[in-house]
C-alpha atoms as a PDB file:
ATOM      1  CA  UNK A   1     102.394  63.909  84.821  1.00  0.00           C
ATOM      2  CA  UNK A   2      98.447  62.710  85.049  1.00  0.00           C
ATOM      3  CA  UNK A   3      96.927  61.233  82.449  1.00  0.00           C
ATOM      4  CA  UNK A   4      93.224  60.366  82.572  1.00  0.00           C
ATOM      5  CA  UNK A   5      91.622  58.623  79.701  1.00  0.00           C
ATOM      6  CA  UNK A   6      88.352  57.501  79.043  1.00  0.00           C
ATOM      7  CA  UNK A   7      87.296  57.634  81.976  1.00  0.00           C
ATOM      8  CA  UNK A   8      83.646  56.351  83.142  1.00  0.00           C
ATOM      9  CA  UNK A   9      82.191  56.813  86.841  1.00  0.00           C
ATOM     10  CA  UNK A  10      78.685  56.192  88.485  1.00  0.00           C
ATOM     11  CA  UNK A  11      76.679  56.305  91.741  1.00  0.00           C
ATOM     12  CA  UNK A  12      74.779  53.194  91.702  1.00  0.00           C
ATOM     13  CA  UNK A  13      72.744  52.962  88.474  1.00  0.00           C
ATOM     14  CA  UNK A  14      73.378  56.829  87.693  1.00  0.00           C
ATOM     15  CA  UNK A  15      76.641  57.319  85.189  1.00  0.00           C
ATOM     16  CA  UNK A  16      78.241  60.526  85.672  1.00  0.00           C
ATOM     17  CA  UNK A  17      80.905  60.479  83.556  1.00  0.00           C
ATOM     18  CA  UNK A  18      81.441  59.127  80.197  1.00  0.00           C
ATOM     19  CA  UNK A  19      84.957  59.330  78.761  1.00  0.00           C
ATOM     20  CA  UNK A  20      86.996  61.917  80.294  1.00  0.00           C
ATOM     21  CA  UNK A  21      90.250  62.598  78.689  1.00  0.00           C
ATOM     22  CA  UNK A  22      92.351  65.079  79.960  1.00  0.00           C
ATOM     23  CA  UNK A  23      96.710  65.689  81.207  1.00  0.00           C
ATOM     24  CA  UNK A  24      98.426  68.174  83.237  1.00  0.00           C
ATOM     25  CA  UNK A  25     102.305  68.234  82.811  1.00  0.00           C
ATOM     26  CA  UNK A  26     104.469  69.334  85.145  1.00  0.00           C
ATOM     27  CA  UNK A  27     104.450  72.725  86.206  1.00  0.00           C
ATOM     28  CA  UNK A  28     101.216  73.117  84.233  1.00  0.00           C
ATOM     29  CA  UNK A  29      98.323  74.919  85.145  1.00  0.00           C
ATOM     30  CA  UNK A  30      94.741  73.331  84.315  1.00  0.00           C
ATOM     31  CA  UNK A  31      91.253  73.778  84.583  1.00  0.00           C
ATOM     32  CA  UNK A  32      88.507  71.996  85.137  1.00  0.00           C
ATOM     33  CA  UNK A  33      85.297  74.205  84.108  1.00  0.00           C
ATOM     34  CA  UNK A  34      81.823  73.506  83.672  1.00  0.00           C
ATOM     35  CA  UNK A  35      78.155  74.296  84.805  1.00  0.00           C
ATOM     36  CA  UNK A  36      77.390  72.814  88.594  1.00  0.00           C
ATOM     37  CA  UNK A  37      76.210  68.926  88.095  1.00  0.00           C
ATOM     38  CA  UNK A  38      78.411  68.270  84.967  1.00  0.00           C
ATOM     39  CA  UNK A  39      80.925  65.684  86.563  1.00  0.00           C
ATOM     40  CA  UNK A  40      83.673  67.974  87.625  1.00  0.00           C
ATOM     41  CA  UNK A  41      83.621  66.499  91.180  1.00  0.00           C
ATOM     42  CA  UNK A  42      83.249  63.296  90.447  1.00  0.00           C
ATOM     43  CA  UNK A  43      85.992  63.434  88.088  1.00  0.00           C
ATOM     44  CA  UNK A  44      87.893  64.365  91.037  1.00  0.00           C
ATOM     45  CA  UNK A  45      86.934  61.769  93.219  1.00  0.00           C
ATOM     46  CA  UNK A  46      87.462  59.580  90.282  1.00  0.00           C
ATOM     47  CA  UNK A  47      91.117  60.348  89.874  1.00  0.00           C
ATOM     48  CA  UNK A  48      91.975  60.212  93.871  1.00  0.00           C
ATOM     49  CA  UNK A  49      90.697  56.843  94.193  1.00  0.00           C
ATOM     50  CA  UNK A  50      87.511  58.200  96.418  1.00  0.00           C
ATOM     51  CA  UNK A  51      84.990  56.760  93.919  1.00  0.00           C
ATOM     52  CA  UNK A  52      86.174  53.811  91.877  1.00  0.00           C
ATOM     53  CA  UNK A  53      85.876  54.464  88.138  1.00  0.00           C
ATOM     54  CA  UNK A  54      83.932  51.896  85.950  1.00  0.00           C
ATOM     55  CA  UNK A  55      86.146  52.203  83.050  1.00  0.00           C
ATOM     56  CA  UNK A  56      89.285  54.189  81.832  1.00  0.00           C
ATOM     57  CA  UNK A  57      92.403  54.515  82.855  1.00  0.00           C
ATOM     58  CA  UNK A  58      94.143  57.056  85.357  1.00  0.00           C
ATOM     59  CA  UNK A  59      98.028  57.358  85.296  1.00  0.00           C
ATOM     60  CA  UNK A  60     100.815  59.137  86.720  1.00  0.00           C
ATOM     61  CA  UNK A  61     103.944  59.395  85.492  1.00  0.00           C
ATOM     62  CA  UNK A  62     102.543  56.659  83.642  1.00  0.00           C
ATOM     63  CA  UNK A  63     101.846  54.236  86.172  1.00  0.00           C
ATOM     64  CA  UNK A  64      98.144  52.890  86.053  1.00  0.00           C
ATOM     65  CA  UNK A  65      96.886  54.299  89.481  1.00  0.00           C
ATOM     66  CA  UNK A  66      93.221  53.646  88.277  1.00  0.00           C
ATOM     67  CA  UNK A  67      90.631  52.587  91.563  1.00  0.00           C
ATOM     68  CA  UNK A  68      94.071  52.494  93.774  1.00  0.00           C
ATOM     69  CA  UNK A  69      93.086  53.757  97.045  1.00  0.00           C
ATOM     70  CA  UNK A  70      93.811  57.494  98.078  1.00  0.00           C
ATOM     71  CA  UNK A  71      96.812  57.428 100.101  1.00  0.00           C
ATOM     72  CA  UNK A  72      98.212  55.590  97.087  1.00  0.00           C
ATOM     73  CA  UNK A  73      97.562  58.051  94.798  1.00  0.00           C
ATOM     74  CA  UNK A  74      98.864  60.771  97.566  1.00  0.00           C
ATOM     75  CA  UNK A  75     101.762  58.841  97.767  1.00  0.00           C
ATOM     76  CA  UNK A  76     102.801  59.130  93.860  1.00  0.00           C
ATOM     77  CA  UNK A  77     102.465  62.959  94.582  1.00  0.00           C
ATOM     78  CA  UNK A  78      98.797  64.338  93.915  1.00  0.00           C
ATOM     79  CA  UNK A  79      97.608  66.684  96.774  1.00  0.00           C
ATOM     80  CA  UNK A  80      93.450  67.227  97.265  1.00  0.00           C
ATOM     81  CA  UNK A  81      92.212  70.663  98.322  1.00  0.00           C
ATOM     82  CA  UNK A  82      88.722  69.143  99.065  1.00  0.00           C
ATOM     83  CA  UNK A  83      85.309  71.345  97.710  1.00  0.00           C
ATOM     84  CA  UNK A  84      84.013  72.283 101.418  1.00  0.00           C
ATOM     85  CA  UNK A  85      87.493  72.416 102.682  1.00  0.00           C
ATOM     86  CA  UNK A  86      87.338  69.383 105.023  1.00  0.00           C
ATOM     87  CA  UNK A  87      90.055  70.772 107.741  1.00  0.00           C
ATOM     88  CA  UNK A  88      89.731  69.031 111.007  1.00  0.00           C
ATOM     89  CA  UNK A  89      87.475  71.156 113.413  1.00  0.00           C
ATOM     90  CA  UNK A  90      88.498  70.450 116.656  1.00  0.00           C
ATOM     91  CA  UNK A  91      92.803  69.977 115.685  1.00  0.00           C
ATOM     92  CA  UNK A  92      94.314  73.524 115.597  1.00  0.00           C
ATOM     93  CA  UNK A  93      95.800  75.040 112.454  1.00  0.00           C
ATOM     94  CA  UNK A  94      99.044  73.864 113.749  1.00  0.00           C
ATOM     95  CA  UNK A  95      97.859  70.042 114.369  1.00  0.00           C
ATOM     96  CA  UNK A  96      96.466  70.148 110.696  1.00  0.00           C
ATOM     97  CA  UNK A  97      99.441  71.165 108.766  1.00  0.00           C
ATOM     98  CA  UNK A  98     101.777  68.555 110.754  1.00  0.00           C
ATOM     99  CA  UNK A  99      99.342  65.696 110.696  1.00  0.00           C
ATOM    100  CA  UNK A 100      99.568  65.436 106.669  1.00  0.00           C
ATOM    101  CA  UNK A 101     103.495  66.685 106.685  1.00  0.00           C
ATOM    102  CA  UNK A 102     105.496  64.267 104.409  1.00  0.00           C
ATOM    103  CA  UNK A 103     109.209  64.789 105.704  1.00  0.00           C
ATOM    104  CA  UNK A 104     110.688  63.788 102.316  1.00  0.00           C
ATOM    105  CA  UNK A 105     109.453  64.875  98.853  1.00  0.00           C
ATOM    106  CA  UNK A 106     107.577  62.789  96.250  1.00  0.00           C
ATOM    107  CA  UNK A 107     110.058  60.624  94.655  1.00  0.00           C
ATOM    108  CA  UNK A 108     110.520  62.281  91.134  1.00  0.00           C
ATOM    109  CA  UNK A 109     110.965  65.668  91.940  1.00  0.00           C
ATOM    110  CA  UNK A 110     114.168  67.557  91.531  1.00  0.00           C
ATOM    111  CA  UNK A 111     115.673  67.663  94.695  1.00  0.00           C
ATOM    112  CA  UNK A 112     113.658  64.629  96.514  1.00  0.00           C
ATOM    113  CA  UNK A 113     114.689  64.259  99.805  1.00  0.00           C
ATOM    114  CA  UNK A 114     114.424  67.946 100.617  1.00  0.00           C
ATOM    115  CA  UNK A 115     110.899  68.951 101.079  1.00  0.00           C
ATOM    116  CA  UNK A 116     110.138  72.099  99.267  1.00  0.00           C
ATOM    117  CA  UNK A 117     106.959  72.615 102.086  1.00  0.00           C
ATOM    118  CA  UNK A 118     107.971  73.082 105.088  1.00  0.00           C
ATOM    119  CA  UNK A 119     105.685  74.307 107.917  1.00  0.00           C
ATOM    120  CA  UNK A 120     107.511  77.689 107.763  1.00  0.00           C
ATOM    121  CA  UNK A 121     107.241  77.878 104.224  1.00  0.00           C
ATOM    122  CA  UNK A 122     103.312  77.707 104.438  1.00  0.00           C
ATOM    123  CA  UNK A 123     103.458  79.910 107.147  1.00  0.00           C
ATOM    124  CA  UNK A 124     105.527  82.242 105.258  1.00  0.00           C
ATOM    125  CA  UNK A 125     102.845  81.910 102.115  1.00  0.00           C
ATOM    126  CA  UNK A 126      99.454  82.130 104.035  1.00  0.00           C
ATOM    127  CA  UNK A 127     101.115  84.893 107.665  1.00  0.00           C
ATOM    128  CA  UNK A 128      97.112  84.940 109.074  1.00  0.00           C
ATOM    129  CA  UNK A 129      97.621  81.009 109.518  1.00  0.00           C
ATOM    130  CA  UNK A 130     100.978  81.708 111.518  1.00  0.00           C
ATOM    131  CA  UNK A 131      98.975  84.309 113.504  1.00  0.00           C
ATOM    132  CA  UNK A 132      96.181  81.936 113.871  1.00  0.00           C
ATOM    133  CA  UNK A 133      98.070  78.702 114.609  1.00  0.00           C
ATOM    134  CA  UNK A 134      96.625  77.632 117.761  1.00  0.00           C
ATOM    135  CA  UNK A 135      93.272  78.011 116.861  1.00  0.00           C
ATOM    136  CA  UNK A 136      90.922  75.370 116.362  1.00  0.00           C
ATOM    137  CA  UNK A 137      90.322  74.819 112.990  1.00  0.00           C
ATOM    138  CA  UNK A 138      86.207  75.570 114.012  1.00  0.00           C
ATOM    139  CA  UNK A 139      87.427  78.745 114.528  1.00  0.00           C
ATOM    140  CA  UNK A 140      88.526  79.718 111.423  1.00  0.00           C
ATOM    141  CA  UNK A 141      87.044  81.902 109.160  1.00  0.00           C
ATOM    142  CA  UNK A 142      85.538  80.062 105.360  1.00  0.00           C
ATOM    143  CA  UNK A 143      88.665  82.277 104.114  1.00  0.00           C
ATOM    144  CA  UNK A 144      91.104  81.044 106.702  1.00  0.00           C
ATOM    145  CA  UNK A 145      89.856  77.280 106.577  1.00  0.00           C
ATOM    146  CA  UNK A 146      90.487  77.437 102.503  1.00  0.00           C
ATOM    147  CA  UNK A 147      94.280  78.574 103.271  1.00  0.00           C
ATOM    148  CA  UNK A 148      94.360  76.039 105.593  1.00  0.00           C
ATOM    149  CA  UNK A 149      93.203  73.540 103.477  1.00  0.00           C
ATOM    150  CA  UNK A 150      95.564  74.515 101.068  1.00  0.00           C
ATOM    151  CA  UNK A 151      98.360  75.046 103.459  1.00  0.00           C
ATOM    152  CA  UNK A 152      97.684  70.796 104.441  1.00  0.00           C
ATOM    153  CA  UNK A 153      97.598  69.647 100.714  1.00  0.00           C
ATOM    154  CA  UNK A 154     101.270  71.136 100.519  1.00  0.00           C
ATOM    155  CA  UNK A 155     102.536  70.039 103.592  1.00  0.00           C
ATOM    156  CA  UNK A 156     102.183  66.415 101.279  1.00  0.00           C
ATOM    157  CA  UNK A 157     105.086  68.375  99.369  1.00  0.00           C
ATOM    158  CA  UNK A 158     102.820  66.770  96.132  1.00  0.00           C
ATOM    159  CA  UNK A 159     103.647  67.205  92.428  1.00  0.00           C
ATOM    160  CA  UNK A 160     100.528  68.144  91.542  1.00  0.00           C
ATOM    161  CA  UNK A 161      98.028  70.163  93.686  1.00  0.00           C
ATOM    162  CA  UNK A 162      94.064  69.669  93.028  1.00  0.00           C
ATOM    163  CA  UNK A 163      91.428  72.364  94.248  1.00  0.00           C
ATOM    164  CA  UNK A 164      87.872  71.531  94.032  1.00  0.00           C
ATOM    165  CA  UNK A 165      86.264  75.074  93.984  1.00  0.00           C
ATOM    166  CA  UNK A 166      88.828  76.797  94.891  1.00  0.00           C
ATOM    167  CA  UNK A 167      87.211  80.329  96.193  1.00  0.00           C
ATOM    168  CA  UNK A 168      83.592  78.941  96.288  1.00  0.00           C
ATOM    169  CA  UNK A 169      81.562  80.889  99.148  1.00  0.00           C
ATOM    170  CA  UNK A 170      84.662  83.317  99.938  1.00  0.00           C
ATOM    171  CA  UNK A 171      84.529  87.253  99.586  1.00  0.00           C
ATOM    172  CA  UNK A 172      85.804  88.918  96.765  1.00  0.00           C
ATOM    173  CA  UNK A 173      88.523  90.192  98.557  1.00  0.00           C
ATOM    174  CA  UNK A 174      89.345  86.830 100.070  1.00  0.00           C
ATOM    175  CA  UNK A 175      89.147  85.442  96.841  1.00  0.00           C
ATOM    176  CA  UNK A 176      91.898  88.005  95.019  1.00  0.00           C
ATOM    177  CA  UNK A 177      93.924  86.459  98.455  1.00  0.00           C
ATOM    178  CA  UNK A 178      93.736  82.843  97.542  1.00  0.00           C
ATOM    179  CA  UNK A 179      94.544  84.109  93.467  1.00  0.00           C
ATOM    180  CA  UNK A 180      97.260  85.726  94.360  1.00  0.00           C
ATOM    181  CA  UNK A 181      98.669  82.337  96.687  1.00  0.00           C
ATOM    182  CA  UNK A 182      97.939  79.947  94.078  1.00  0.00           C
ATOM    183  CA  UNK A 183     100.033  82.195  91.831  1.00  0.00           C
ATOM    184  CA  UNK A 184     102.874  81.993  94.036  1.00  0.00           C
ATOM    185  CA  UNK A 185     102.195  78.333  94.403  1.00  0.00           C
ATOM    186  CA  UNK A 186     102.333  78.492  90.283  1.00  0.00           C
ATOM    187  CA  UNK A 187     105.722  80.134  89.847  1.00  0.00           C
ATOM    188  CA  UNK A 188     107.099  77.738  92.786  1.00  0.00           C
ATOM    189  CA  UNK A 189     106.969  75.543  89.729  1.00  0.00           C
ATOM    190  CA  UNK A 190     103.794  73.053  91.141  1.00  0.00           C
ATOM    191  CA  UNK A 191     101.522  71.632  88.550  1.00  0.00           C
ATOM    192  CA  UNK A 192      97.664  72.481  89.687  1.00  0.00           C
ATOM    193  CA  UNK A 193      94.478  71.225  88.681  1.00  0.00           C
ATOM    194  CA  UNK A 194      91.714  73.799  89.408  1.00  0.00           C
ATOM    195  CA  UNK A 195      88.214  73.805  89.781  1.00  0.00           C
ATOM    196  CA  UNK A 196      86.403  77.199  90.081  1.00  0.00           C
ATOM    197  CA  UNK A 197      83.144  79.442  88.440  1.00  0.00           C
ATOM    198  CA  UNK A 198      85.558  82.445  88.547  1.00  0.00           C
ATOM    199  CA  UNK A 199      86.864  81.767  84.914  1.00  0.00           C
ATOM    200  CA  UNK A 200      88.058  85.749  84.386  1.00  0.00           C
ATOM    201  CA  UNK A 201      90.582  84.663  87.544  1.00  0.00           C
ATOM    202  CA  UNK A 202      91.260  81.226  86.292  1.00  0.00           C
ATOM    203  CA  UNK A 203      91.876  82.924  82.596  1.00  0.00           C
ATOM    204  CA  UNK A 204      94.463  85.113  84.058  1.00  0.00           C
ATOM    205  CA  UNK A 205      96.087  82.317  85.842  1.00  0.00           C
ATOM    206  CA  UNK A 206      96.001  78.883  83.754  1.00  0.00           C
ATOM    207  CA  UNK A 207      97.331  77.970  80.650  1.00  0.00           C
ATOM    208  CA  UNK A 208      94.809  75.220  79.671  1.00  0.00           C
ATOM    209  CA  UNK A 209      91.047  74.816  80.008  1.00  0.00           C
ATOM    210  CA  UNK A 210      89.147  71.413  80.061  1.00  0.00           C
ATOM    211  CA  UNK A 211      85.299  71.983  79.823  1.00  0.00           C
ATOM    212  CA  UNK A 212      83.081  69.526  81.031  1.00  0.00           C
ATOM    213  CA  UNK A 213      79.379  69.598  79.689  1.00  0.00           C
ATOM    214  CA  UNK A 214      76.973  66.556  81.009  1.00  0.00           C
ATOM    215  CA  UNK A 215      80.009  64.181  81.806  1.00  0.00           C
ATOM    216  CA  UNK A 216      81.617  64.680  78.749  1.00  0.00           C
ATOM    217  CA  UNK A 217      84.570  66.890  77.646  1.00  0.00           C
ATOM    218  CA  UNK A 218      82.775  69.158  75.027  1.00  0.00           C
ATOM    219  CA  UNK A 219      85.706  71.720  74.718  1.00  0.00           C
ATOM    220  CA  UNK A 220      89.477  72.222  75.587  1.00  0.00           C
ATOM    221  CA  UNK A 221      91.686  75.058  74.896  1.00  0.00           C
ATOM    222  CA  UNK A 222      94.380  77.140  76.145  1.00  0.00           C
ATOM    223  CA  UNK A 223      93.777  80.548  77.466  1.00  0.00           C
ATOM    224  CA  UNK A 224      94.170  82.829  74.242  1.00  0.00           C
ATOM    225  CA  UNK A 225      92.208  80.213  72.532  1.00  0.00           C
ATOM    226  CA  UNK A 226      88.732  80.460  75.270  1.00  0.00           C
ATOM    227  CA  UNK A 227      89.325  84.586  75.166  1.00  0.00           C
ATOM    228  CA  UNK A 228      88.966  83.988  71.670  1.00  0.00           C
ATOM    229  CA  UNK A 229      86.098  82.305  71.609  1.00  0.00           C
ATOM    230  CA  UNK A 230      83.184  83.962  74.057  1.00  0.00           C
ATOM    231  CA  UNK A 231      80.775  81.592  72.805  1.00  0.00           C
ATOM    232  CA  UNK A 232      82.297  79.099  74.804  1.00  0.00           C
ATOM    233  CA  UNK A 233      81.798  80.646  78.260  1.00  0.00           C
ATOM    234  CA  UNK A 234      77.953  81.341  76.553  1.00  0.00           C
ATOM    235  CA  UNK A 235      77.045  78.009  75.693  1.00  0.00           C
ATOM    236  CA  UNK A 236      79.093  76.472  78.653  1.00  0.00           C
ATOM    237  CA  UNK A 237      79.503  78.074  81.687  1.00  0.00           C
ATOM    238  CA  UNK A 238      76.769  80.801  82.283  1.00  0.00           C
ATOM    239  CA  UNK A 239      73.668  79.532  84.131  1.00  0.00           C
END
């Protein structure tokens, strides 16, 4: 479903990233790991159109999407969960679920015309954001304003959901919350992208890994294949 390859990015004079390859097929659950500063964000942005890349390709469904601008890559059914959340402080959790609802679904899906997110079916996934719907988004605790933020990236009804740190800064018990949603987001049959440092959660949950060492992809695997291979998470992903 997205297809990046070869993919080079830079701020200025400072290259980031230098040939990312990676996929995610549909109903597939990847992640994006790697030590803080390795390009994981930028690859991101990259993809999404919020940083234009300076070479490689990015597709979906294999149509070249590469440097399009955001709400064209939204459109062909990729849905951001921003790193820092990024909800709208002063709309209430109401206001920011309708504001990004797409009424039918992505063309390609099974079903399109239906939406499969509905605001009752985010309700009915995340209850505290039904209890806390006319709240200001400012008022929201960090483990509220993730749901919320993931609660608006559905509401796109995308194909593909992307989470940039996807528990960073939460409690531990917040955290086993937003596991246990994405898993229900999983078996809904979305395809997800994931970045997190939690990678005993993430191995639990994905079936590929894509590691990302100084803007370069320096290992992927599936999840028996990294439990098999500790050195991995030694060499990789411990500070």
């Amino acid at each position: 479903m997205l297809k990046v390859e070869a993919l080079e990015s830079a701020y200025g004079d400072s290259r980031i990233l230098f040939g990312i390859d990676l996929f995610v097929g549909a109903g597939e659950v990847v992640t994006l790991l790697g030590r803080n500063g390795m390009g994981k964000t930028t690859t991101v942005k990259s993809v999404f159109g919020l940083l234009k890349p300076r070479g490689g390709r990015v597709s979906i469904d294999g149509e070249d999407v590469t440097g399009r601008p955001p709400h064209v890559v939204a459109k062909r059914g990729l849905g951001l969960v921003p790193e820092g959340r990024q909800i709208f402080p002063t709309l209430s959790v109401e206001e920011n679920l309708v504001a990004t609802h797409r009424r039918t679904s992505v063309s390609g899906r099974s079903g399109a015309g239906a939406p499969k997110w509905t605001l009752d079916s985010v309700y009915a996934l995340f209850p505290r954001l039904k209890e806390r719907r006319r709240n200001m988004g400012n008022q929201l605790s960090g483990g509220e304003q993730q749901m919320l933020a993931i609660g608006r990236a559905l509401m796109t009804n995308p194909r593909l959901v992307v989470l940039d740190e996807a528990t960073e800064g939460l409690a531990p018990l917040i955290r086993e919350e937003i596991w246990a949603c994405l898993t229900e987001i999983r078996n809904a049959g979305e395809a997800i992208l994931v970045i997190d440092k939690n990678v005993d959660a993430l191995a639990r949950f994905a079936d590929r890994h894509v590691v990302i060492e100084k803007g370069r992809v320096a290992w992927v695997g599936t999840t028996a294949e990294l439990k098999a291979t500790p050195e991995v998470k030694e060499r990789f992903l411990h500070v």
